[in-house]
N, C-alpha and C. Protein backbone atom coordinates (compact mmCIF):
# COMPACT_ATOMS: atom_id res chain seq x y z
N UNK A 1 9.86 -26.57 -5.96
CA UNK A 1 9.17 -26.77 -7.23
C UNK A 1 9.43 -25.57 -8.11
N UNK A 2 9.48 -26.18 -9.54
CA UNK A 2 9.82 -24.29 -10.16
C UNK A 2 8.74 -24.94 -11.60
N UNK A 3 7.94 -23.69 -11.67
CA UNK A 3 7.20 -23.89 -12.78
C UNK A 3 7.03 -22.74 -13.50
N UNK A 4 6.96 -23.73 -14.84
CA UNK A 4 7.67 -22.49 -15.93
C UNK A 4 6.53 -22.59 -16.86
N UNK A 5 6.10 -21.49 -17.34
CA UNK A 5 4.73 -21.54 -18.15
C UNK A 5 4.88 -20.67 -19.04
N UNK A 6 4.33 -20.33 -20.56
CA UNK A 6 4.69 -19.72 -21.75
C UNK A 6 3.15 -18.55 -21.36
N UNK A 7 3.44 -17.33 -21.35
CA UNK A 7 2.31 -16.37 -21.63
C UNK A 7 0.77 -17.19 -22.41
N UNK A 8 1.53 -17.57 -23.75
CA UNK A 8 0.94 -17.07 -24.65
C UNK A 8 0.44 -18.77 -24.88
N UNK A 9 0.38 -19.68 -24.06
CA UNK A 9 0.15 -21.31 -23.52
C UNK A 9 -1.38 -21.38 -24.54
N UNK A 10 -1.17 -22.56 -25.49
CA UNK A 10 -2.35 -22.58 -26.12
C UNK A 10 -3.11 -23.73 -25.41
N UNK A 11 -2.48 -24.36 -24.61
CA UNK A 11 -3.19 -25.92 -23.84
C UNK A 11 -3.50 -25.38 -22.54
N UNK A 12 -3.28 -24.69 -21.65
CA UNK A 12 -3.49 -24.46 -20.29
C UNK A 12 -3.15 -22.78 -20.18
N UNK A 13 -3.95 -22.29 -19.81
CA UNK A 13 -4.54 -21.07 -19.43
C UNK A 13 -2.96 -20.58 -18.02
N UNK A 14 -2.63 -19.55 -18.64
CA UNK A 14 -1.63 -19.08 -17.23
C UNK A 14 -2.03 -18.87 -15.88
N UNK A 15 -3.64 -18.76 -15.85
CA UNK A 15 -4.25 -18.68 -14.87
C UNK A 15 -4.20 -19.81 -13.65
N UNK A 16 -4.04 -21.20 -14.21
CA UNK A 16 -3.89 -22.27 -14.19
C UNK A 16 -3.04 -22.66 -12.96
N UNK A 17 -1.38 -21.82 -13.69
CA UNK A 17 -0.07 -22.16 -12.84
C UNK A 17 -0.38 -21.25 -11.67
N UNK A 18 -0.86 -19.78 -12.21
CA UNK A 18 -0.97 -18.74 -11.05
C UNK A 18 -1.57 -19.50 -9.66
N UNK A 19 -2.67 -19.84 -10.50
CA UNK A 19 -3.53 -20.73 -8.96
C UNK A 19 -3.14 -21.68 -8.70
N UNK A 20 -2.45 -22.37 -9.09
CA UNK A 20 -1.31 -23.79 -8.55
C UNK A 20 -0.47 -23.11 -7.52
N UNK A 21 0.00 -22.05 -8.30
CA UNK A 21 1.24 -21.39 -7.27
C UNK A 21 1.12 -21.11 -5.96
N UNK A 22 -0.35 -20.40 -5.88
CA UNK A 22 -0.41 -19.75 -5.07
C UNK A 22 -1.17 -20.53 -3.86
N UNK A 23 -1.65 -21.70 -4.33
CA UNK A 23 -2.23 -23.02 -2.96
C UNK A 23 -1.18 -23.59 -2.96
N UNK A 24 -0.41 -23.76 -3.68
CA UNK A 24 1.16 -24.50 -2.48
C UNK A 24 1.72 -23.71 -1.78
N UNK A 25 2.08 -22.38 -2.45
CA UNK A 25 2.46 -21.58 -1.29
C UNK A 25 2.26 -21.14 -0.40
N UNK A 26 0.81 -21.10 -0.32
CA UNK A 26 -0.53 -21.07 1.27
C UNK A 26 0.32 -22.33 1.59
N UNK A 27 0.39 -23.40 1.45
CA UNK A 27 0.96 -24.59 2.50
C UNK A 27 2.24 -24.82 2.52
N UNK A 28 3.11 -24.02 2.30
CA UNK A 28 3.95 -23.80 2.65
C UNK A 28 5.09 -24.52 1.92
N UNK A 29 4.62 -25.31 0.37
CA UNK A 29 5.60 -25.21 -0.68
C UNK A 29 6.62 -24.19 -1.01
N UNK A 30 7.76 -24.76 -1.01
CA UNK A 30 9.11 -23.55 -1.23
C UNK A 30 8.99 -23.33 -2.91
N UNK A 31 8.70 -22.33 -3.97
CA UNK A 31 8.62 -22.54 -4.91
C UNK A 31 8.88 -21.45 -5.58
N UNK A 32 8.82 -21.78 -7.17
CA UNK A 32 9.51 -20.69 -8.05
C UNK A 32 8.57 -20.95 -9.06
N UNK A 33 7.95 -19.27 -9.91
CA UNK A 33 6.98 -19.47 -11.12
C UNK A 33 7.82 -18.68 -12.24
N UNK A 34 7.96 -18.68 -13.20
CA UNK A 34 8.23 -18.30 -14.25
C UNK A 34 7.53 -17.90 -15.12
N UNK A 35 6.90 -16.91 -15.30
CA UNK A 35 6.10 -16.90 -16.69
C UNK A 35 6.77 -16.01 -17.94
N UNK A 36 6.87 -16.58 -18.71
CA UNK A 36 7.63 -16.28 -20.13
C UNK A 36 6.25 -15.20 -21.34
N UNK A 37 5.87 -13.66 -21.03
CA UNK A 37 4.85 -13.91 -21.91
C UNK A 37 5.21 -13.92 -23.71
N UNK A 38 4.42 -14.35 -23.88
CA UNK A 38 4.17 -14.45 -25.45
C UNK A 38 4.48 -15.69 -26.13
N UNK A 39 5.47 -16.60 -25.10
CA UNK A 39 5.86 -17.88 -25.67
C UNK A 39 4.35 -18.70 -25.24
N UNK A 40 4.37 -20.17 -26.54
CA UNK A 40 3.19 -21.46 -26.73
C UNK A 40 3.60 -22.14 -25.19
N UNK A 41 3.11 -23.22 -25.65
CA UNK A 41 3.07 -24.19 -24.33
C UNK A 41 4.54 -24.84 -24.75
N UNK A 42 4.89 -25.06 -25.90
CA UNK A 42 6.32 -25.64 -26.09
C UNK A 42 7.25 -24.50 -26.53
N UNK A 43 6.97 -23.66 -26.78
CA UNK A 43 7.61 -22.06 -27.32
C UNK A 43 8.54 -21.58 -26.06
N UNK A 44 7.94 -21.62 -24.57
CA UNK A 44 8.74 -21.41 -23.82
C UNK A 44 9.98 -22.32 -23.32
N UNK A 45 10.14 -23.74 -24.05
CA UNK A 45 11.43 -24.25 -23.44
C UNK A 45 12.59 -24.09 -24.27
N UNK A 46 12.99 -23.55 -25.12
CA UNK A 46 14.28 -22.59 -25.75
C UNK A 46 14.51 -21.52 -24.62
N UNK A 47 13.80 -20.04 -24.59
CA UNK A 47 14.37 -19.47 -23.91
C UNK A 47 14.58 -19.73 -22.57
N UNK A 48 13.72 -20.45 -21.80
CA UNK A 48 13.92 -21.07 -20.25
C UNK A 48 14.90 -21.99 -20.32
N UNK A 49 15.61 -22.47 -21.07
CA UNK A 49 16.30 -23.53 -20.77
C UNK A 49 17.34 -23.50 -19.84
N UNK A 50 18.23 -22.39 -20.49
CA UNK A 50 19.76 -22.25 -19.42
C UNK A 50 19.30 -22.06 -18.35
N UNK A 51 18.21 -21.44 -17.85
CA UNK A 51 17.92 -20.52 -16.61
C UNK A 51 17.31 -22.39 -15.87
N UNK A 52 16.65 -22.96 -16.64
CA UNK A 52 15.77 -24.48 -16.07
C UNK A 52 17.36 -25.60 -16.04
N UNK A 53 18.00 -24.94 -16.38
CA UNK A 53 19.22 -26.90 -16.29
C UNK A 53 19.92 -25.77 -14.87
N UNK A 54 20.27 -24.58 -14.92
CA UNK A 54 20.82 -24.33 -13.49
C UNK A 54 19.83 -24.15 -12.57
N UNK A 55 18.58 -23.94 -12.67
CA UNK A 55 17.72 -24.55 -11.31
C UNK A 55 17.65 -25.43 -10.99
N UNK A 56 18.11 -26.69 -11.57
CA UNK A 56 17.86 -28.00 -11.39
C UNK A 56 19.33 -28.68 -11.00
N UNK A 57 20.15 -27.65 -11.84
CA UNK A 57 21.78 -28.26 -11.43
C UNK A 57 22.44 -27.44 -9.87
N UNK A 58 21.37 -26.92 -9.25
CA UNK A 58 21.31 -26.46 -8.04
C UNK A 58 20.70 -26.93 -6.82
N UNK A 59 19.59 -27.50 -7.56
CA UNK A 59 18.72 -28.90 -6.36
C UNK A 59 19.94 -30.00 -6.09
N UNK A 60 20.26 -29.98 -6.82
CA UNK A 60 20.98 -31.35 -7.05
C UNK A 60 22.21 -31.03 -6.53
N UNK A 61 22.79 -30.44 -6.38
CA UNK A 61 23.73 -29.52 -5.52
C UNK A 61 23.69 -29.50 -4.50
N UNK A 62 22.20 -29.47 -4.29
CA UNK A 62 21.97 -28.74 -2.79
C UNK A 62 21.50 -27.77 -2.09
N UNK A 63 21.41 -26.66 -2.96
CA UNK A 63 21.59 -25.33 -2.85
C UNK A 63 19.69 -25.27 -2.58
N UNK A 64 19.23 -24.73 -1.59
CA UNK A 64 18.14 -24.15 -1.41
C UNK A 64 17.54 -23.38 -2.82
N UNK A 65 15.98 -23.32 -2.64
CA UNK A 65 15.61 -21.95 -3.56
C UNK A 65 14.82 -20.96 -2.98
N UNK A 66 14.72 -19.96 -2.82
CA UNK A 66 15.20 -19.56 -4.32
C UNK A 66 16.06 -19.17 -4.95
N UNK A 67 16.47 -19.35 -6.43
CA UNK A 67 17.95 -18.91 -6.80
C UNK A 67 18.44 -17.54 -6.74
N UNK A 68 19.51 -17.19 -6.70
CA UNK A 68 19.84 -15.93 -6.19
C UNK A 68 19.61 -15.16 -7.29
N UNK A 69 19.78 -15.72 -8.75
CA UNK A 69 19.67 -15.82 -9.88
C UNK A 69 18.24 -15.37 -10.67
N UNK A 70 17.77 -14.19 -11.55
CA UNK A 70 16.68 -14.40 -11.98
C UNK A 70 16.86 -14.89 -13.31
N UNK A 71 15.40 -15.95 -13.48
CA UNK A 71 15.99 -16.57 -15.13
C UNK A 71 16.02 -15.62 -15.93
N UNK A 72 16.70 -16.20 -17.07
CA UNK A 72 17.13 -15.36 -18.18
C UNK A 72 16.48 -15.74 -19.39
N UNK A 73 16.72 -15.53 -20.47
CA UNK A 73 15.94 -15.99 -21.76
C UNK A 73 15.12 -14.93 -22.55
N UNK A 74 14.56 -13.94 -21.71
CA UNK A 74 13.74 -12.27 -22.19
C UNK A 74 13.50 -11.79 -21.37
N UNK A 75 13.50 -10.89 -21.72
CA UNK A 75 13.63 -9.34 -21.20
C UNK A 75 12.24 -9.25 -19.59
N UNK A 76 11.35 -9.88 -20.06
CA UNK A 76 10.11 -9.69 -19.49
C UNK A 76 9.84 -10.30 -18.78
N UNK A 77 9.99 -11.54 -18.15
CA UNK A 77 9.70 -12.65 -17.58
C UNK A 77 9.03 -12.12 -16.30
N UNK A 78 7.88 -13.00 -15.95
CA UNK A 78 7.06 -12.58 -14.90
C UNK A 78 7.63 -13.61 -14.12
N UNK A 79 8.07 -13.32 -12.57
CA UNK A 79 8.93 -14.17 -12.38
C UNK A 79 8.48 -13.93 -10.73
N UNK A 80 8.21 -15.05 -10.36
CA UNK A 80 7.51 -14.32 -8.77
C UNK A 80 8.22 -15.87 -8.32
N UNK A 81 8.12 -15.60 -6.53
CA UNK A 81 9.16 -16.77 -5.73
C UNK A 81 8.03 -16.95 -4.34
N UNK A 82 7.56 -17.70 -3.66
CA UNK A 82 7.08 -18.17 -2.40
C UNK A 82 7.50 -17.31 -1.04
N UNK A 83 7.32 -16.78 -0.61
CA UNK A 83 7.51 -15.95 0.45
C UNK A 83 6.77 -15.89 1.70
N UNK A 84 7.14 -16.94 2.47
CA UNK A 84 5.78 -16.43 3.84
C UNK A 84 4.44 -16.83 3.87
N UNK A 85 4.39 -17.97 2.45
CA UNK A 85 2.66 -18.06 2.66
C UNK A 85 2.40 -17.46 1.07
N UNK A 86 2.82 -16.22 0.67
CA UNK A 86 2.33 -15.18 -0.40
C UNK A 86 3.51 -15.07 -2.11
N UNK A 87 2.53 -15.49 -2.70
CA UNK A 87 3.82 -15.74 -4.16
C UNK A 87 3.95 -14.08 -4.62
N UNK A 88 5.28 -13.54 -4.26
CA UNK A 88 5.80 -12.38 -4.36
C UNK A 88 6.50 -11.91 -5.93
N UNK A 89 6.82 -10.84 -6.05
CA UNK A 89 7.86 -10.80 -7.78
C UNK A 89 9.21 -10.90 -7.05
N UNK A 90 10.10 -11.16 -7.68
CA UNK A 90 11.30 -11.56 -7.50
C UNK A 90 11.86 -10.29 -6.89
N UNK A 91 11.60 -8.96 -7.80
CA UNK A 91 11.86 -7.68 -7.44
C UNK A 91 11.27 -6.99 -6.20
N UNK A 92 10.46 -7.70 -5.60
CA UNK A 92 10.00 -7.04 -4.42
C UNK A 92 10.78 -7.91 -3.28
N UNK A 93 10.82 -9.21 -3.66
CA UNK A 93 11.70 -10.18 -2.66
C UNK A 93 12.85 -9.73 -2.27
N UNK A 94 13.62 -9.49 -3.52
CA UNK A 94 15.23 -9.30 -3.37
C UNK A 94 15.30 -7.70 -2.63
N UNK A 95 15.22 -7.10 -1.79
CA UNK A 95 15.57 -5.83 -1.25
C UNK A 95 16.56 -5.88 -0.72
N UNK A 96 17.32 -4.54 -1.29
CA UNK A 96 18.90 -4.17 -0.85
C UNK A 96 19.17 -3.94 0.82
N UNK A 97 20.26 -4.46 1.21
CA UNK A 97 20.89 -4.47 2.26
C UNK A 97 20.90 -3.16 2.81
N UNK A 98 21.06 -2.91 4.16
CA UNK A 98 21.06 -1.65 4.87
C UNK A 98 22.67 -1.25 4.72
N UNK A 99 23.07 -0.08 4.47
CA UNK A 99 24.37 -0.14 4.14
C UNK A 99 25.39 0.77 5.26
N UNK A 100 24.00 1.35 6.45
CA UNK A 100 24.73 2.32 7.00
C UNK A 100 25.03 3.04 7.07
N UNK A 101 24.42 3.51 6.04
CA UNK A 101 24.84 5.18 6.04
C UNK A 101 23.71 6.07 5.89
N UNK A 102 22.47 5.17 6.55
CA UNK A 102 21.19 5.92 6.74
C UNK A 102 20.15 5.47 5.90
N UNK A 103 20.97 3.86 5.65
CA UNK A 103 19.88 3.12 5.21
C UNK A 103 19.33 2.18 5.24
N UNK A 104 20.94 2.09 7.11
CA UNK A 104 20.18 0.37 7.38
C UNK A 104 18.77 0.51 8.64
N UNK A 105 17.86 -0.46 8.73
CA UNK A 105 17.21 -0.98 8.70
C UNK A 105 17.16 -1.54 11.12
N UNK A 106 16.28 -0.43 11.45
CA UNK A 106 16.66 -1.46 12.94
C UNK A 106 15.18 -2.02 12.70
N UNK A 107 15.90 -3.51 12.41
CA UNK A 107 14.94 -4.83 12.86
C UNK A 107 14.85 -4.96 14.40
N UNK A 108 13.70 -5.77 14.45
CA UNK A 108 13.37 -6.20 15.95
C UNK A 108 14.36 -7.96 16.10
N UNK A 109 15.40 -8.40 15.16
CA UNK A 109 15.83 -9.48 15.85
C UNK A 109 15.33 -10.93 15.48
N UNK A 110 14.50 -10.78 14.62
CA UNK A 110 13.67 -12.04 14.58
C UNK A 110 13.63 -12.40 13.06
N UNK A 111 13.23 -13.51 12.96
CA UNK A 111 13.27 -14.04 11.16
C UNK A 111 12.81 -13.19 10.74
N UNK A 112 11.90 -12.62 10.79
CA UNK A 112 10.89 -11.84 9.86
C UNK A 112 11.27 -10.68 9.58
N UNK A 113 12.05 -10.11 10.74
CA UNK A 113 12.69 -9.04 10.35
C UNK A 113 14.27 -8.62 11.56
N UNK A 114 15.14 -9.45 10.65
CA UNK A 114 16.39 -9.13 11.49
C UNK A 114 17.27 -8.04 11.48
N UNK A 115 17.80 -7.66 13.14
CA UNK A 115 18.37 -6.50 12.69
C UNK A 115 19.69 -6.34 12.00
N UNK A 116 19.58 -5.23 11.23
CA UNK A 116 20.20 -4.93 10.41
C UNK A 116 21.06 -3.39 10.20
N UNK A 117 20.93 -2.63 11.50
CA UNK A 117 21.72 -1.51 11.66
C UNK A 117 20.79 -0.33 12.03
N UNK A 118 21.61 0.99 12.53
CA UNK A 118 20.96 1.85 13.28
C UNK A 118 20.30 2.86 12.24
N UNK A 119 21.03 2.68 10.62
CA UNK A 119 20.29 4.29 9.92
C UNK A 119 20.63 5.13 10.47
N UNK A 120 21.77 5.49 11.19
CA UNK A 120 22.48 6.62 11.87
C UNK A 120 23.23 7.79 10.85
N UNK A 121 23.65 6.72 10.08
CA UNK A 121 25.09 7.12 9.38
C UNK A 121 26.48 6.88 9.64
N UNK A 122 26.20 6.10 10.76
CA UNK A 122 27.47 6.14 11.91
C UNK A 122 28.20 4.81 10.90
N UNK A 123 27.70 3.88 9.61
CA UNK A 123 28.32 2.91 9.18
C UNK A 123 28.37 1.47 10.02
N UNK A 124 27.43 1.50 10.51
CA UNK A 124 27.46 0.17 12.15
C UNK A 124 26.04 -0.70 11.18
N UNK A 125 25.46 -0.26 10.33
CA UNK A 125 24.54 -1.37 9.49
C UNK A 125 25.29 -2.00 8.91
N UNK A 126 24.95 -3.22 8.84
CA UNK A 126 25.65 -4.36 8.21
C UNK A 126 25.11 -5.57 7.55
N UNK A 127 23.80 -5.56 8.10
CA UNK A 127 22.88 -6.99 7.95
C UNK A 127 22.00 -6.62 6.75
N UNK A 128 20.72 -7.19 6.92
CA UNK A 128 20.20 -7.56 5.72
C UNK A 128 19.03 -6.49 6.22
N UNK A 129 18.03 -6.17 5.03
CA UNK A 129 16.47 -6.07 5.37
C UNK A 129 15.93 -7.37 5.31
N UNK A 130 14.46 -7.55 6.14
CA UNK A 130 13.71 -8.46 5.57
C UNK A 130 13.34 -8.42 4.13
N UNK A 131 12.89 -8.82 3.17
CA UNK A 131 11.63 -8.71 1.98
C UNK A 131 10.69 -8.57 2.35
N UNK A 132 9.74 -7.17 1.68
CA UNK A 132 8.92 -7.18 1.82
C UNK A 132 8.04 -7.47 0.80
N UNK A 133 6.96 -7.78 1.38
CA UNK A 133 6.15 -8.66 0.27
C UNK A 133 5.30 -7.75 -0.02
N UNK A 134 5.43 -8.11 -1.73
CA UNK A 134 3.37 -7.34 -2.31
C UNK A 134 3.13 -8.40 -2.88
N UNK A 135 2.00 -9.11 -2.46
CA UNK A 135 1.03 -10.02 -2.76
C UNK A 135 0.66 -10.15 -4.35
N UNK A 136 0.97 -11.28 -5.10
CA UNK A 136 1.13 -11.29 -6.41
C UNK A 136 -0.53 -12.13 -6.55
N UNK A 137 -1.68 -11.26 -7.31
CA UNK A 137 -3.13 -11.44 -6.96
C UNK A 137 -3.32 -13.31 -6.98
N UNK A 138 -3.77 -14.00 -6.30
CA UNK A 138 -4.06 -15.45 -6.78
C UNK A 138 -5.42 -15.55 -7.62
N UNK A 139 -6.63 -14.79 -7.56
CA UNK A 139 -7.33 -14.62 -8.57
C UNK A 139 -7.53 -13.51 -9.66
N UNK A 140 -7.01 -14.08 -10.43
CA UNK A 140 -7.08 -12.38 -10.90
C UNK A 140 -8.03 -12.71 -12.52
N UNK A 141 -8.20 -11.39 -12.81
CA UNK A 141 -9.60 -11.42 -13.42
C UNK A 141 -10.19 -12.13 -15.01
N UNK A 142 -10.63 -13.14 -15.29
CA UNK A 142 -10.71 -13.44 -16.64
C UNK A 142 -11.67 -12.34 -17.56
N UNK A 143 -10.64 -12.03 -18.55
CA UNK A 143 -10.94 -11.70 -19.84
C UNK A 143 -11.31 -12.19 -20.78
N UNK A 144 -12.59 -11.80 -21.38
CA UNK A 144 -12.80 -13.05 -22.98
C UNK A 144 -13.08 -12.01 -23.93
């Protein structure tokens, strides 16, 4: 599911999608949020567009999500992805590879965290880190 919502939404409160997001992703919906701030409720489908026809020309493809891709359209986009249960920012998801030279990563082997090299220096890292997650708030506080 990828849902795309304008900041600045004069019909539905961003609060709205946040808490949508974040009870599918407790059940284990694979999903993608977008928030565009400052764009209306129709204000955000200009700049989401290119970034919304290749998420969709990627389902259709085949291609798992989340996209490797963060949307494009401004500078700012609050842009968080499903992770484990917990709707994460894209930037905390995506963490750089162990490279070996004292920065890969000994995982224990397992999904959650596979290994990924000794951090020796010796150049024998090769694999991935897990992502680690920071919990993107599901209630967070109304202002009036």
């Amino acid at each position: 599911i990828l849902i795309i919502h304008g900041g600045a939404d004069e019909q539905i409160p961003t609060v709205s999608s946040q808490l949508l997001a974040g009870q599918l992703c407790a059940t284990g919906q694979n999903l993608e949020r977008w928030m565009y701030p400052g764009r209306s409720h129709s204000g955000v489908i200009g700049p989401s567009l290119n970034s919304m026809v290749d998420w969709m020309s990627a389902r259709f493809a085949g291609e798992t999500a989340p996209d490797a891709a963060a949307p494009t359209g401004q500078d700012d986009i609050d842009d968080t992805i499903c992770a484990n249960g917990t709707m994460v920012s894209r930037a905390d998801y995506e963490k750089p590879n162990g490279n070996g030279n004292g920065n890969g990563h000994n995982g224990d082997g397992t999904d959650n965290e596979p290994s990924s090299g000794n951090g020796n220096g010796s150049g024998n890292g090769t694999g991935t880190t897990a992502p680690v997650a920071t919990p993107v708030s599901a209630r967070p506080a109304f202002t009036g």
